[in-house]
Protein backbone atom coordinates (compact mmCIF):
# COMPACT_ATOMS: atom_id res chain seq x y z
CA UNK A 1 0.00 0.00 0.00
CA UNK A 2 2.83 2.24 0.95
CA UNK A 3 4.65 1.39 -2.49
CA UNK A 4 1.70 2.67 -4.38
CA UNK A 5 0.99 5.71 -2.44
CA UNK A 6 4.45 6.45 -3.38
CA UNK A 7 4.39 5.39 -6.88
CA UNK A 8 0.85 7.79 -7.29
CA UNK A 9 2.61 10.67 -5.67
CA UNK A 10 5.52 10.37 -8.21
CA UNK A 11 3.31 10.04 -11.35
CA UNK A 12 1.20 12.96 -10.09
CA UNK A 13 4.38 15.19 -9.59
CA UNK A 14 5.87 14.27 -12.80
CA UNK A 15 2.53 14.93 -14.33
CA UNK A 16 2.71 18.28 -12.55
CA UNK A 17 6.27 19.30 -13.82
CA UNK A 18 5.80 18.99 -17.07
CA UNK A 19 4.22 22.33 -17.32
CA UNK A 20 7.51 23.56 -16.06
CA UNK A 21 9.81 22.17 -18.72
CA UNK A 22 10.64 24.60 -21.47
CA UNK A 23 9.26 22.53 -24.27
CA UNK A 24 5.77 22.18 -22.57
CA UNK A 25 5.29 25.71 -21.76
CA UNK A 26 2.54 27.19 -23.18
CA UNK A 27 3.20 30.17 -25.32
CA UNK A 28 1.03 33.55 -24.54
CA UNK A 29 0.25 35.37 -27.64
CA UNK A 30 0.59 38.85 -27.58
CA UNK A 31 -2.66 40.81 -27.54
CA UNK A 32 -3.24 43.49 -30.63
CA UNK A 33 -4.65 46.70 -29.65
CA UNK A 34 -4.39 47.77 -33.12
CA UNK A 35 -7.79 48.21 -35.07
CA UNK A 36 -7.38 48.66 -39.08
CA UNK A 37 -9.69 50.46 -40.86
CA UNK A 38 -10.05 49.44 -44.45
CA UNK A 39 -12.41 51.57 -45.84
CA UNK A 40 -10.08 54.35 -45.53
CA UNK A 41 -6.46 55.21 -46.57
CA UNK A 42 -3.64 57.15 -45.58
CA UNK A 43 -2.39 58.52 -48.67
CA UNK A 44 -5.06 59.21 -51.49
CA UNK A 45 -3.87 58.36 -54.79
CA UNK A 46 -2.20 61.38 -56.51
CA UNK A 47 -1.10 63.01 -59.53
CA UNK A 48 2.29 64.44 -59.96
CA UNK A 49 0.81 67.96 -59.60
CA UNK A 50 -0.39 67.49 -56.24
CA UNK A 51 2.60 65.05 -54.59
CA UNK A 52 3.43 68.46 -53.01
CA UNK A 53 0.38 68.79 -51.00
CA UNK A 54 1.14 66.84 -47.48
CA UNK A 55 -2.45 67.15 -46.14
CA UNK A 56 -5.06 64.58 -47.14
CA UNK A 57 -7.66 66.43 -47.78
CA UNK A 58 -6.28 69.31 -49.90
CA UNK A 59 -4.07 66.34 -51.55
CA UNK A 60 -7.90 64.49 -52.54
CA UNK A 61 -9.12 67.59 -53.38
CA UNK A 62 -6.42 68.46 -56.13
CA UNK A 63 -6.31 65.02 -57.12
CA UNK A 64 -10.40 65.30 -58.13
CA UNK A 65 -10.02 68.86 -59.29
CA UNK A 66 -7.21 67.40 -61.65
CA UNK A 67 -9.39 64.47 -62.75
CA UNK A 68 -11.68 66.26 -63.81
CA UNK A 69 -10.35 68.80 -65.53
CA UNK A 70 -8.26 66.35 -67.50
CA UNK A 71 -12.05 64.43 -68.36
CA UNK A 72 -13.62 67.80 -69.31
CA UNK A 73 -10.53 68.56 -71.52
CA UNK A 74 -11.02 65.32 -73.38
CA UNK A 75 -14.38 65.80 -73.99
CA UNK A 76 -14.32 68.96 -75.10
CA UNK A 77 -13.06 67.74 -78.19
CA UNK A 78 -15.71 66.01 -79.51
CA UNK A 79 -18.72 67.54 -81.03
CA UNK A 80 -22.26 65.78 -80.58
CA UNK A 81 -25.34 66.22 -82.15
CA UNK A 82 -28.34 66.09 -80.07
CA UNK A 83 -32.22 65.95 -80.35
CA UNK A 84 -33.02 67.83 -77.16
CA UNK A 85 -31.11 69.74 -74.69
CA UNK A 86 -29.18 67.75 -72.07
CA UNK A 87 -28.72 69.14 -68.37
CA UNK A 88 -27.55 66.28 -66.17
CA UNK A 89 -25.02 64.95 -63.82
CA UNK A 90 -23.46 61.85 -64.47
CA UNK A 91 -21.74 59.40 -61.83
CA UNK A 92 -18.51 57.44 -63.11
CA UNK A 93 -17.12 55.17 -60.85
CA UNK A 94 -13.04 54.81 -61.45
CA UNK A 95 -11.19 52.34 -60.18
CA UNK A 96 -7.74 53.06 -59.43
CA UNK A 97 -5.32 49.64 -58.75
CA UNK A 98 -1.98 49.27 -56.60
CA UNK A 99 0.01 50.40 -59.68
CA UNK A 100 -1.56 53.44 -60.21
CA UNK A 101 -3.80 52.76 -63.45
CA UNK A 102 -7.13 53.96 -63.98
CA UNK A 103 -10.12 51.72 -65.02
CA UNK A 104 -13.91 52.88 -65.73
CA UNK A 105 -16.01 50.52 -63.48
CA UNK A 106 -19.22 51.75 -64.28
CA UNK A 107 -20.97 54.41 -65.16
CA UNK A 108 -24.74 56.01 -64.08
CA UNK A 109 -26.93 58.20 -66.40
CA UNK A 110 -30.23 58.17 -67.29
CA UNK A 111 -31.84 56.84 -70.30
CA UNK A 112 -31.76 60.47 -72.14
CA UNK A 113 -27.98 60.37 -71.77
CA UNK A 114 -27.88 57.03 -72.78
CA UNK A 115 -30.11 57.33 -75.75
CA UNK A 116 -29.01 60.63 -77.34
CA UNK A 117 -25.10 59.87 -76.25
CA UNK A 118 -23.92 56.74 -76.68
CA UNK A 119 -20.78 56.76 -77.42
CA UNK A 120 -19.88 58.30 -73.88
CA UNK A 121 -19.27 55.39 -72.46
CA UNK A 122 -16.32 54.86 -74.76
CA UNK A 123 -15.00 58.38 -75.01
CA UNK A 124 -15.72 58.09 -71.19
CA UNK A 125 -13.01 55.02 -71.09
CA UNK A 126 -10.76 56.67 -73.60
CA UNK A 127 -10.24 59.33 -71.33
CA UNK A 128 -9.67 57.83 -68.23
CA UNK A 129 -6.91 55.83 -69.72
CA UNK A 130 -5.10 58.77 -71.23
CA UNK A 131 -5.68 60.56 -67.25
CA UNK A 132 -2.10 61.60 -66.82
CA UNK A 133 0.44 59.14 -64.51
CA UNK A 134 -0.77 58.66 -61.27
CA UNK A 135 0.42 57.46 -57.75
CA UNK A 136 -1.76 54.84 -56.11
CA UNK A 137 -3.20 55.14 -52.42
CA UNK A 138 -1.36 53.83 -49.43
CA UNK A 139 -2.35 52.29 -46.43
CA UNK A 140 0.27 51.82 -43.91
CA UNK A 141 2.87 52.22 -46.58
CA UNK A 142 1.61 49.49 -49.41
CA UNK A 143 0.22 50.54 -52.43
CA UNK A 144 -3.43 49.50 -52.10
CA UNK A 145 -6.48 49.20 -55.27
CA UNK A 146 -9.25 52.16 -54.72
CA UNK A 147 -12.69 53.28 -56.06
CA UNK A 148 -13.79 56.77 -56.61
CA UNK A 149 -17.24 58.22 -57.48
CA UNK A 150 -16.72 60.73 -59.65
CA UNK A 151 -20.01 63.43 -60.91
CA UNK A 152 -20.07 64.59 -63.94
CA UNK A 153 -22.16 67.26 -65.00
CA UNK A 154 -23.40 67.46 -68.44
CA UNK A 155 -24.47 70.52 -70.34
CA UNK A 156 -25.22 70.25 -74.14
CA UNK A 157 -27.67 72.19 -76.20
């Protein structure tokens, strides 16, 4: 009886120290107190002309001013002949990627704008992809894909 109170006590106290040996500790994982917000950035993508401009929102601002005057330049070229008078705004939705290239995603008009212009979508895409070099956005210092909603106001008579 004595031998296997003594042979318990041992397995119980090995049992116990095993915790204590380096390769059974248990490793405590650090807690994050960091919360990442991904539906905003840190740097808004930019065009050469505004890489000066340190603040973000004067830096977003100049990068939309520049888009579209570089859109409105580009369709200012083009003449179009119309049935009635058109007075709308337009939403484009522009996708800029992580190397700094423009796409046309989609864009929103009614069915007079569709109807009495439709070639805009194309000239639309044309100029976006001759928008001049641009920097994508960062967050926390990678280059990261973004979407911007861009209105467009039309005026033709």
């Amino acid at each position: 009886m004595r031998l296997r109170s003594l042979f318990l006590i041992l397995v119980l106290s090995t049992l116990y120290s095993c915790d204590k040996i380096t390769g059974f500790q248990k490793q405590e994982i650090p807690v994050l107190d960091t919360i990442v917000d991904f539906s905003s950035v840190d740097t808004s993508p930019s065009f050469s002309d505004c890489d000066s401009i340190i603040e973000k929102e004067p830096k977003t601002r100049c990068f939309r001013n520049t888009i579209h005057k570089s859109i409105a330049k580009q369709l200012q070229e083009y003449t179009f002949e119309l049935d009635t008078v058109i007075d709308e705004e337009i939403n484009v939705f522009i996708k800029i990627d992580a190397k700094g290239m423009p796409i046309l995603v989609q864009m929103e008009t009614s069915n007079a704008v569709t109807v009495q212009l439709p070639q805009l979508d194309s000239l639309l895409r044309t100029a976006i992809e001759n928008l001049p070099k641009m920097y994508p956005a960062i967050k926390r210092g990678i280059p990261v894909e973004t979407q911007y909603q861009l209105p467009i106001k039309i005026q033709l008579e």
